[in-house]
Protein backbone atom coordinates (compact mmCIF):
# COMPACT_ATOMS: atom_id res chain seq x y z
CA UNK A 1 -6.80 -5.68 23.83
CA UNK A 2 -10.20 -4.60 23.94
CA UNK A 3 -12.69 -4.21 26.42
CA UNK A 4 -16.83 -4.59 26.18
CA UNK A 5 -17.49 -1.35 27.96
CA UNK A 6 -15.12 0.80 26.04
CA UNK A 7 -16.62 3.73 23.93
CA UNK A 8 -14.79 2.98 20.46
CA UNK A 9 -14.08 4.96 17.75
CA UNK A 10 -12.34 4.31 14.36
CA UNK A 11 -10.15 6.64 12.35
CA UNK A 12 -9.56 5.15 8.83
CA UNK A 13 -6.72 7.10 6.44
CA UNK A 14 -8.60 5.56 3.69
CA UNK A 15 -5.53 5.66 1.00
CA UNK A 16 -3.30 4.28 3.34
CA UNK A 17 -5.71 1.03 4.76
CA UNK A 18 -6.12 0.90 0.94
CA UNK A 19 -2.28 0.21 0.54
CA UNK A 20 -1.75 -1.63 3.09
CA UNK A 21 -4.37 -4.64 2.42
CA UNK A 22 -3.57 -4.16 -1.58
CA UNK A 23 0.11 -4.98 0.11
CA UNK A 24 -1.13 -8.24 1.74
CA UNK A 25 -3.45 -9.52 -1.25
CA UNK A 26 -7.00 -8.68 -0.27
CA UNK A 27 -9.55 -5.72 -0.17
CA UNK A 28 -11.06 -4.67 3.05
CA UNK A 29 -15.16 -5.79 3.67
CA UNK A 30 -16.19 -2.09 5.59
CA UNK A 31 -18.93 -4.10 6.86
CA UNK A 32 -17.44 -6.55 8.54
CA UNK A 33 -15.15 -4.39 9.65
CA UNK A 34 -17.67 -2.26 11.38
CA UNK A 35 -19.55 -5.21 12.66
CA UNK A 36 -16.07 -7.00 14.16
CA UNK A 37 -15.28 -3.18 16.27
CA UNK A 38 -19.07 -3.29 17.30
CA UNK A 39 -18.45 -6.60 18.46
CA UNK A 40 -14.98 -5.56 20.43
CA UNK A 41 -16.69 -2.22 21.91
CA UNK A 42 -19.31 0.61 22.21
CA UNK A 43 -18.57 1.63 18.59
CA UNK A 44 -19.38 5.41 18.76
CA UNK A 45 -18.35 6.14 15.50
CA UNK A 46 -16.10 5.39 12.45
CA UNK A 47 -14.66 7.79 10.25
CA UNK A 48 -13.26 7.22 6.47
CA UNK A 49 -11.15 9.93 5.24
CA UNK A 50 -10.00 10.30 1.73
CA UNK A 51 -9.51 12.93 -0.81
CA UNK A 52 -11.70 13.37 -3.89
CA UNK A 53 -10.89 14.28 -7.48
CA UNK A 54 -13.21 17.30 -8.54
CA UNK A 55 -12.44 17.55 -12.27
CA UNK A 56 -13.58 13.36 -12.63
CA UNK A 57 -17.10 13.02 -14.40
CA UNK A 58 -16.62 9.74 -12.91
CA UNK A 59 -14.68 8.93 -9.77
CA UNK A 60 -13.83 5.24 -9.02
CA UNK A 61 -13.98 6.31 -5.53
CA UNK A 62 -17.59 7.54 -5.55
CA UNK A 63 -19.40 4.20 -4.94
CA UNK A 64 -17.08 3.07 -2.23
CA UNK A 65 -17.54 6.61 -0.46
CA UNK A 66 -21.32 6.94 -1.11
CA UNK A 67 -22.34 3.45 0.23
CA UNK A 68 -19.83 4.48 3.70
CA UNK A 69 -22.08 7.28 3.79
CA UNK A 70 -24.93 5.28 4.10
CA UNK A 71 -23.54 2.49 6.08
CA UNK A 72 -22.79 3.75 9.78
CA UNK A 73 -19.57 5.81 8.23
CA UNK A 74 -18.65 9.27 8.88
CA UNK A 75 -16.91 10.10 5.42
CA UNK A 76 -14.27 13.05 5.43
CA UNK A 77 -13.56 14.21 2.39
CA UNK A 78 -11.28 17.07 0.26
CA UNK A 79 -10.65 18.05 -3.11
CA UNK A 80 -7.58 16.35 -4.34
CA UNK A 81 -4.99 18.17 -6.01
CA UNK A 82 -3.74 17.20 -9.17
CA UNK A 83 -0.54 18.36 -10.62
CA UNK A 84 2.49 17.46 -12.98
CA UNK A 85 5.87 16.30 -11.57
CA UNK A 86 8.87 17.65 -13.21
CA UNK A 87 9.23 14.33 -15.30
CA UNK A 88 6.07 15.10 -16.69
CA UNK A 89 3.96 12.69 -14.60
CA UNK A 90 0.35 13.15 -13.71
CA UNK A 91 0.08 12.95 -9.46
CA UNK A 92 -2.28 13.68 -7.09
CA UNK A 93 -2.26 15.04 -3.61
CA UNK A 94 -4.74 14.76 -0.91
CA UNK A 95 -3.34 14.69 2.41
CA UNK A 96 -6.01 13.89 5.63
CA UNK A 97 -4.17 14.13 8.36
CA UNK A 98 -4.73 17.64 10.01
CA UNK A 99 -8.32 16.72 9.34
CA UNK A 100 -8.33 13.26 11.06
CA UNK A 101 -6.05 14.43 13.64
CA UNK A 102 -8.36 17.11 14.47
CA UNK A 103 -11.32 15.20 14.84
CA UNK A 104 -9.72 12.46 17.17
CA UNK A 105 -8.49 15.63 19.45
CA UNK A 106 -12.42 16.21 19.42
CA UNK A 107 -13.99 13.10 20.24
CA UNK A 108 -11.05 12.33 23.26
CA UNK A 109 -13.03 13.44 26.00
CA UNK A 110 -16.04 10.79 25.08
CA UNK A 111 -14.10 7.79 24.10
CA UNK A 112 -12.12 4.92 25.77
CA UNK A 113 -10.06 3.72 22.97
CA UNK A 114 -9.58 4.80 19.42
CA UNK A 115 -8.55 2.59 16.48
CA UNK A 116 -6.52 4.31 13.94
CA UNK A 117 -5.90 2.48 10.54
CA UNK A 118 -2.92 3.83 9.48
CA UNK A 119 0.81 3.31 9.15
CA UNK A 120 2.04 7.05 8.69
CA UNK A 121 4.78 8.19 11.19
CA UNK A 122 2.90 11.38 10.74
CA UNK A 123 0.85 10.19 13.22
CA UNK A 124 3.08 9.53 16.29
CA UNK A 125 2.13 13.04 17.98
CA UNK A 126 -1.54 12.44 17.35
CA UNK A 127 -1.17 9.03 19.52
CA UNK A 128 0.87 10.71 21.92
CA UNK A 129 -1.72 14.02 22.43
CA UNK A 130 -4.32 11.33 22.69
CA UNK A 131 -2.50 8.99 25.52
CA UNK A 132 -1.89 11.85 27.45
CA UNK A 133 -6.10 12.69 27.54
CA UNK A 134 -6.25 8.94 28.63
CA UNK A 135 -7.32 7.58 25.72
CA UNK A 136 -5.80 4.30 24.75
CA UNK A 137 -4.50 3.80 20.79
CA UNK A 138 -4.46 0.80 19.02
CA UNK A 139 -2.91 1.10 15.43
CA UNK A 140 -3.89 -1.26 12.66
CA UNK A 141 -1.34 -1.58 9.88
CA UNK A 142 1.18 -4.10 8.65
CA UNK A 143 4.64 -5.15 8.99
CA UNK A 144 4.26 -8.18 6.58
CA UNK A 145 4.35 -5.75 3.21
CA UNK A 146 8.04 -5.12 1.95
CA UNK A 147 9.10 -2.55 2.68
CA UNK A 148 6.69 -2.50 5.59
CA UNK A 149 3.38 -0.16 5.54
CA UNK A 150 3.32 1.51 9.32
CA UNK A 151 6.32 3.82 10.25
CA UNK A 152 8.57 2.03 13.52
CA UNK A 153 8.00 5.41 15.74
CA UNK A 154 3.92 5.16 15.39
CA UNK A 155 4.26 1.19 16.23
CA UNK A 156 6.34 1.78 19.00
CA UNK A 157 3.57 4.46 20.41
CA UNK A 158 0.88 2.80 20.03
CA UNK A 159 -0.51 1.11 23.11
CA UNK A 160 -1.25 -1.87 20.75
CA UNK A 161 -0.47 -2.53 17.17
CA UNK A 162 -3.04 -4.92 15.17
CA UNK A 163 -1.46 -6.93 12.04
CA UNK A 164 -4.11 -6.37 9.50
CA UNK A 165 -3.01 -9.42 8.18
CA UNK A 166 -4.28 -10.93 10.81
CA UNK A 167 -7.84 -9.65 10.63
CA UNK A 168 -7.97 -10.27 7.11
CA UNK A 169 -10.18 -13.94 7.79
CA UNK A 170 -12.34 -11.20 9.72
CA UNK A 171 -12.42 -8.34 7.29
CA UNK A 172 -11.23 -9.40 3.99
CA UNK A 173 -12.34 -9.90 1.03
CA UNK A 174 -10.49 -11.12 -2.91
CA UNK A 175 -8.96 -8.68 -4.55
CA UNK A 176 -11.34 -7.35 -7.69
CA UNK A 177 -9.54 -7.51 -10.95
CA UNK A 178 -8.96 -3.94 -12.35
CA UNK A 179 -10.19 -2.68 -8.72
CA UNK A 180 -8.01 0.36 -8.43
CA UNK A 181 -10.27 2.30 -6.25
CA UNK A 182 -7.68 4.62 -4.40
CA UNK A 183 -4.54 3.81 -6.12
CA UNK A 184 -5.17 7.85 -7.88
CA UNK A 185 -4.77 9.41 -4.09
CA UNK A 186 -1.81 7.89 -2.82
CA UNK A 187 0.52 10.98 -2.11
């Protein structure tokens, strides 16, 4: 539930909104996303958080995070760590959270409500810290992937959980073929 009045502000764990709408079939439109929270609140601000690889000439990510930049986002952003598993696989590592979690704890005093796109469990004493400032949490994710994408203690805290599945009419758009924009960060 959201209210008119209510200063807004969206935290998006950009690898993990990624997974989730990959999950359900569809990409996520950041512009109509921003436009459908400015329509549901005050949007104060909206931040995108996602990890970066450094040694990439090219990064698929780049285009995606440079046109945020310009677009009303607040982009958050780390070198990503790249090492070899011990079968010899290439991974990547680029976690967020101390960074988004640290900015929400921030902004608390001058918002209403804050929107966190996420499903990571990692998150449940983030939502907690913020209920007790009296800040209300609404967590988008999705139950709908198998297995499903948000973590059952982080649902459970929330004050409401939003289905992204259920915005995707509002938010979506098809899936690009070969689009594998942040499949590299996933940790």
């Amino acid at each position: 539930m959201f209210y008119k009045d209510e200063r807004l502000a969206l935290f998006i764990d950009g690898s993990n909104l990624y997974a989730a709408a990959k999950s359900l079939g569809f990409d996520i439109d950041y512009k109509l996303l921003r436009t459908e929270f400015m329509r549901r609140g005050k949007l104060l601000r909206a931040f995108y958080y996602t990890a970066l690889l450094d040694n990439e000439e090219y990064s698929p990510i780049r285009p995606l995070v440079d046109w945020l930049n310009y677009n009303g986002f607040h982009m958050v952003t780390k070198t990503a760590k790249e090492y070899t598993d011990s079968q010899g696989r290439r991974k990547v590592k680029g976690n967020m959270d101390i960074e988004l979690a640290v900015n929400a704890m921030e902004l608390a005093p001058h918002v209403d409500h804050v929107v966190l796109f996420s499903g990571d469990g990692d998150f449940k004493p983030l939502v907690e810290a913020l209920q007790r400032q009296g800040v209300r949490v609404s967590v988008v994710s999705t139950i709908r992937s198998q297995p499903p994408m948000i973590a059952d203690e982080l649902r459970r805290q929330a004050d409401n959980f939003i289905e992204l599945d259920g915005l995707k009419d509002v938010v979506g758009r098809p899936t690009r073929e070969g689009d594998d924009t942040e499949t590299y960060e996933l940790n």
